[in-house]
C-alpha atoms as a PDB file:
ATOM      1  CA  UNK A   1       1.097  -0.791 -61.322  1.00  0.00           C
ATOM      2  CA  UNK A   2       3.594   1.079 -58.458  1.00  0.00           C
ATOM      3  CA  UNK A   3       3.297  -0.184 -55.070  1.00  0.00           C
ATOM      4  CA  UNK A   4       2.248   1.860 -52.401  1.00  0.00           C
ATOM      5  CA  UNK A   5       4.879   3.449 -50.956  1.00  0.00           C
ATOM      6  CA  UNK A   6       4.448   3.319 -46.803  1.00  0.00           C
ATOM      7  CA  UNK A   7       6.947   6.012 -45.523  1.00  0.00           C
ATOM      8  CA  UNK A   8       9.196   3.711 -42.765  1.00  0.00           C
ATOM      9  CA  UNK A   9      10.866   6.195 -41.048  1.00  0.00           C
ATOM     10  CA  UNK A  10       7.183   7.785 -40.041  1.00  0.00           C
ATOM     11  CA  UNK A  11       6.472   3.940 -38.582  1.00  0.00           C
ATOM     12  CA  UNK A  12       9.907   3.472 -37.193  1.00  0.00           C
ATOM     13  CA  UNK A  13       9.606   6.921 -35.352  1.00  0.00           C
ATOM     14  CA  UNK A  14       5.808   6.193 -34.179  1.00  0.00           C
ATOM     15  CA  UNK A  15       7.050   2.808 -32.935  1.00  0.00           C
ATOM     16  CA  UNK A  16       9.771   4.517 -31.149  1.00  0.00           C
ATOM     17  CA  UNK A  17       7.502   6.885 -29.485  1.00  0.00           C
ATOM     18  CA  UNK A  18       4.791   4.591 -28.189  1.00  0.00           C
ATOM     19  CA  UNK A  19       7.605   2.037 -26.772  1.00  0.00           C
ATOM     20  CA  UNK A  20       9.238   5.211 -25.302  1.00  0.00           C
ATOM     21  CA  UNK A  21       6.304   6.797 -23.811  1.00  0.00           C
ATOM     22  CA  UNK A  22       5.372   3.374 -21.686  1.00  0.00           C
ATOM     23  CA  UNK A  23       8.708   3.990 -19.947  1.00  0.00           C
ATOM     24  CA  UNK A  24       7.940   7.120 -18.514  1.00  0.00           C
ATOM     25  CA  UNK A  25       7.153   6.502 -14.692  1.00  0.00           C
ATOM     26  CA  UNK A  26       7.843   4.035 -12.420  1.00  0.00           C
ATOM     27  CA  UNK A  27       5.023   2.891 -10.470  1.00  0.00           C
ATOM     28  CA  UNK A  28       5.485   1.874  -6.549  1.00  0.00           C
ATOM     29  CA  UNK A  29       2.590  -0.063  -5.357  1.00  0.00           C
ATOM     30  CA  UNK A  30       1.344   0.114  -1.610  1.00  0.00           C
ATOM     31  CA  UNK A  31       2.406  -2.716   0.814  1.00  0.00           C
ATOM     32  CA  UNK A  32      -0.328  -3.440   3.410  1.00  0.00           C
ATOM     33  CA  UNK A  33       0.515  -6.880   5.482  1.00  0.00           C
ATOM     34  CA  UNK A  34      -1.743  -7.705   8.866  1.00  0.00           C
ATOM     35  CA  UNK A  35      -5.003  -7.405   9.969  1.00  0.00           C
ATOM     36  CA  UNK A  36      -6.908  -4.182   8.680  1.00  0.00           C
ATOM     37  CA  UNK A  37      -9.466  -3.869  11.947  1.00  0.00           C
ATOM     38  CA  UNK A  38     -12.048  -0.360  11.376  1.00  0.00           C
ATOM     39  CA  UNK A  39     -13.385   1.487  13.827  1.00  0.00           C
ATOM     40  CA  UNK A  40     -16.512  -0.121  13.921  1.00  0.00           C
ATOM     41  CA  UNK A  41     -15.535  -3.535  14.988  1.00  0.00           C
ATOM     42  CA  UNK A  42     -12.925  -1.601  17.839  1.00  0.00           C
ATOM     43  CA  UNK A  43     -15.893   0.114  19.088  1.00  0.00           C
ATOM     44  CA  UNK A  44     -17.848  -3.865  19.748  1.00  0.00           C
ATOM     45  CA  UNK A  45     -15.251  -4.812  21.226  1.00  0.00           C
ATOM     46  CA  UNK A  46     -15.513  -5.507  25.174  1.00  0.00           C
ATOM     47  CA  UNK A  47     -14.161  -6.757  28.158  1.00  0.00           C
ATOM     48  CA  UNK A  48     -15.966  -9.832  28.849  1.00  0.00           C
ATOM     49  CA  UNK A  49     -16.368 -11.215  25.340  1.00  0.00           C
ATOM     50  CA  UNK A  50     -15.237 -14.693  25.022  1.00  0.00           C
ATOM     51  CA  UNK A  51     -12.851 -16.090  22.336  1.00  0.00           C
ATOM     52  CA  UNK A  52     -15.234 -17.024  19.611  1.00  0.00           C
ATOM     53  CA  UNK A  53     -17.074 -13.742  19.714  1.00  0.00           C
ATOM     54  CA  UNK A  54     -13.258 -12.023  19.400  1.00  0.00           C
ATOM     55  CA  UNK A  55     -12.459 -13.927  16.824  1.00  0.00           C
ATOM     56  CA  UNK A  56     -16.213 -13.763  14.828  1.00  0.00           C
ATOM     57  CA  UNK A  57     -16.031 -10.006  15.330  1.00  0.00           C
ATOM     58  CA  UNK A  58     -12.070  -9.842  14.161  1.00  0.00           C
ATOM     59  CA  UNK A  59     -10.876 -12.998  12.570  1.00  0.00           C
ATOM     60  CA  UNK A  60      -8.041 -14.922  13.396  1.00  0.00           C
ATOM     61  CA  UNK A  61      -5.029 -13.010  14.943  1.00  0.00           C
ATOM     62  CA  UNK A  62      -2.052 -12.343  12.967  1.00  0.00           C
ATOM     63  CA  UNK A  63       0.320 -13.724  15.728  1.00  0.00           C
ATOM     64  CA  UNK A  64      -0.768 -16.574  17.938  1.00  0.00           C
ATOM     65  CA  UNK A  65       2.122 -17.200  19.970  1.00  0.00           C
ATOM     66  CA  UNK A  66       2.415 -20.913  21.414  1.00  0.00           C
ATOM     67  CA  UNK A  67       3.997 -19.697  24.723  1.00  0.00           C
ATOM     68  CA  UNK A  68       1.326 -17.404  25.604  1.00  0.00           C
ATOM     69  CA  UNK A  69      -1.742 -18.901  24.227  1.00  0.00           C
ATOM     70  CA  UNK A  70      -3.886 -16.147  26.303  1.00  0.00           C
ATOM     71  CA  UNK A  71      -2.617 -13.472  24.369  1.00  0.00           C
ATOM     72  CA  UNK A  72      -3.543 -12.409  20.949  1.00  0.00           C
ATOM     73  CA  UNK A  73      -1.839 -10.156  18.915  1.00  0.00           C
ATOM     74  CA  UNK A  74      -3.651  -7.964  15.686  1.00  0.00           C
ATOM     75  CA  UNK A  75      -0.891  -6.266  13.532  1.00  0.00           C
ATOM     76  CA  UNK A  76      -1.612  -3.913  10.444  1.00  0.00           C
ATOM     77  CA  UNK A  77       0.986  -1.939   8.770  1.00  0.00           C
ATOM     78  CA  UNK A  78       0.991   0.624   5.471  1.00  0.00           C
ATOM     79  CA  UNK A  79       3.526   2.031   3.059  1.00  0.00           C
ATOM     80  CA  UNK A  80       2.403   4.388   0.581  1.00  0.00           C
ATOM     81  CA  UNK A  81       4.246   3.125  -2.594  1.00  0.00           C
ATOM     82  CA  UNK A  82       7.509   5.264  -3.155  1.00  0.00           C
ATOM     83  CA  UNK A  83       7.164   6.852   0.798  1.00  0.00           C
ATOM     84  CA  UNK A  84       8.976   6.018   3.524  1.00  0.00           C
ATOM     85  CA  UNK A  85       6.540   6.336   6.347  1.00  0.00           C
ATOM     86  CA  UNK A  86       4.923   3.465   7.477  1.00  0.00           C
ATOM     87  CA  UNK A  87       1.678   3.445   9.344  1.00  0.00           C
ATOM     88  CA  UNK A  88       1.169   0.690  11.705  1.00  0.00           C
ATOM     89  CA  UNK A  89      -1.433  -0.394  14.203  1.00  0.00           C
ATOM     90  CA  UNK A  90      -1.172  -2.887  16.665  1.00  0.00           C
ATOM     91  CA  UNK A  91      -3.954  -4.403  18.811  1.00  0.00           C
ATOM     92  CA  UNK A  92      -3.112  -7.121  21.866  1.00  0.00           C
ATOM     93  CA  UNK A  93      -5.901  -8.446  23.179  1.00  0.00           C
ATOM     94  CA  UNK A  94      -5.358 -10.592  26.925  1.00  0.00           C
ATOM     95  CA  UNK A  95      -7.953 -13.559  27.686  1.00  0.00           C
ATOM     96  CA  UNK A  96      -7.902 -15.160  31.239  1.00  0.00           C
ATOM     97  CA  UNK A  97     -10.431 -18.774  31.426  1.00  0.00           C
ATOM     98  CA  UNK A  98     -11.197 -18.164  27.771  1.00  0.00           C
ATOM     99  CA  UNK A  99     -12.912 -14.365  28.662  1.00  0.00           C
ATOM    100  CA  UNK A 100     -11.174 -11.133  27.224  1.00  0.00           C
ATOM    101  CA  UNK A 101      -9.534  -9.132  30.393  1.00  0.00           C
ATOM    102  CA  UNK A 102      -7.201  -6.431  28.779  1.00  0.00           C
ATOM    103  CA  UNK A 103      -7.283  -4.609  25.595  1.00  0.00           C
ATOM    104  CA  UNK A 104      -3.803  -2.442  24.247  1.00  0.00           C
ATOM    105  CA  UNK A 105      -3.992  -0.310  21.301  1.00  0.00           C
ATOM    106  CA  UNK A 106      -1.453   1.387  19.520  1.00  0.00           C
ATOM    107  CA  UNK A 107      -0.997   3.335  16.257  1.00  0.00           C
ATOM    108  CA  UNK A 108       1.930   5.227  14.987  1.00  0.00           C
ATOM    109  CA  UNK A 109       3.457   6.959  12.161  1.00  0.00           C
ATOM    110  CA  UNK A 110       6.909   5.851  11.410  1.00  0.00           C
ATOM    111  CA  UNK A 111      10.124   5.737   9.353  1.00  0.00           C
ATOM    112  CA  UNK A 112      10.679   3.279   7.508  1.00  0.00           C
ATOM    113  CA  UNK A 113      13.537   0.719   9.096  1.00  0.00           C
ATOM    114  CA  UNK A 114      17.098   1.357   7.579  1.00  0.00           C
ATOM    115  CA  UNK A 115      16.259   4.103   4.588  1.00  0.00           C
ATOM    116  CA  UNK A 116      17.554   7.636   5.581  1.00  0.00           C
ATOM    117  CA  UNK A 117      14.737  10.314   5.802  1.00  0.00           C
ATOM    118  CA  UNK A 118      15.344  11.670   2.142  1.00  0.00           C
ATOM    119  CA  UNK A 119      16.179   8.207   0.525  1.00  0.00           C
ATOM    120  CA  UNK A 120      13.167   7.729  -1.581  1.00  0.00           C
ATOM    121  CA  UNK A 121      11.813  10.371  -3.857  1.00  0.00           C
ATOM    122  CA  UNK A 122       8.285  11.956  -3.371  1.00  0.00           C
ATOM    123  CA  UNK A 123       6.323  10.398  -6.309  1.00  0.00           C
ATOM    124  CA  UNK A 124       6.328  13.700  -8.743  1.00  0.00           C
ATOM    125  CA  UNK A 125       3.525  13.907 -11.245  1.00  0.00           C
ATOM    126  CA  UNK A 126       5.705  15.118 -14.451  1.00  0.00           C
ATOM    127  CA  UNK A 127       3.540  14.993 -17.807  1.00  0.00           C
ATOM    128  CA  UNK A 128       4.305  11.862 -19.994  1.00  0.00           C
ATOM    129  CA  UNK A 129       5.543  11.805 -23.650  1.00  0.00           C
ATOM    130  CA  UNK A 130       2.257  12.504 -25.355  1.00  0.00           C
ATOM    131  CA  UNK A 131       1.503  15.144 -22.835  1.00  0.00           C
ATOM    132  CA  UNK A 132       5.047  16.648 -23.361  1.00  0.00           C
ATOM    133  CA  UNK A 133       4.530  16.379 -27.077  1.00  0.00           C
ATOM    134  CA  UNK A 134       0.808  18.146 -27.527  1.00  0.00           C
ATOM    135  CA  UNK A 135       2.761  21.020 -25.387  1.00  0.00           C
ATOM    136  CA  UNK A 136       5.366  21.587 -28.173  1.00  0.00           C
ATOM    137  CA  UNK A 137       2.613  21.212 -31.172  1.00  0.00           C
ATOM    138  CA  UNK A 138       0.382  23.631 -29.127  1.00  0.00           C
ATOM    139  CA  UNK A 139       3.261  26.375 -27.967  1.00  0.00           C
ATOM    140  CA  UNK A 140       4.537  26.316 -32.541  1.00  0.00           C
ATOM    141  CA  UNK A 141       0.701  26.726 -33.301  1.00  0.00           C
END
């Protein structure tokens, strides 16, 4: 009785074209780093409050510095993966006998430190092997 014959160049090339075909993009995932504060807990926040209600309302500061125990310092910052703009907000909140006197907010868009404004590529959404593939089979039918 013959064997089956199993055609090994069709598996080789099949093989070849699912390794291949993971390789096609490189993915960039987001950094986020800091305290993510919404709107809603900005808006609750109020002159007045003491230190335990801050910090109930939005968790422990990012930077506590040991020098200046009265102030308290919320830091958030963004980077798209593959972009070079970075979104940061900052929040400094100033406590005088334990009671929260002075609130500074700041958010800005920004370049990313060191990285020319063109360095990194705009994340382009090119089709992938199989994609690429049902296009040729498609255009000779």
């Amino acid at each position: 009785m013959p064997k089956p014959h199993f055609p090994m160049p069709l598996f080789l090339l099949s093989a070849a074209a699912i390794f291949l075909s993971s390789c096609s993009g490189i993915y960039k995932m987001d950094i986020q780093q800091g305290n993510l504060l919404n709107e809603s807990q900005l808006k609750q926040l109020q002159t007045g409050m003491n230190q335990r209600q801050v910090r109930y309302l939005l968790g422990a500061p990012l930077v506590t510095d040991p020098f200046h125990k009265q102030r308290w310092d919320y830091y958030y910052s963004f980077q798209k993966g593959g972009a070079s703009k970075i979104t940061q907000q900052r929040l400094t909140l100033y406590f005088q006998n334990q009671k929260l006197q002075k609130i500074e907010r700041n958010e800005k868009v920004s370049k990313a430190v060191g990285l020319p404004e063109n360095s990194l590529p705009e994340q382009q959404s090119s089709p992938g092997f199989f994609q690429r593939l049902w296009n040729k089979i498609k255009k000779a039918t």
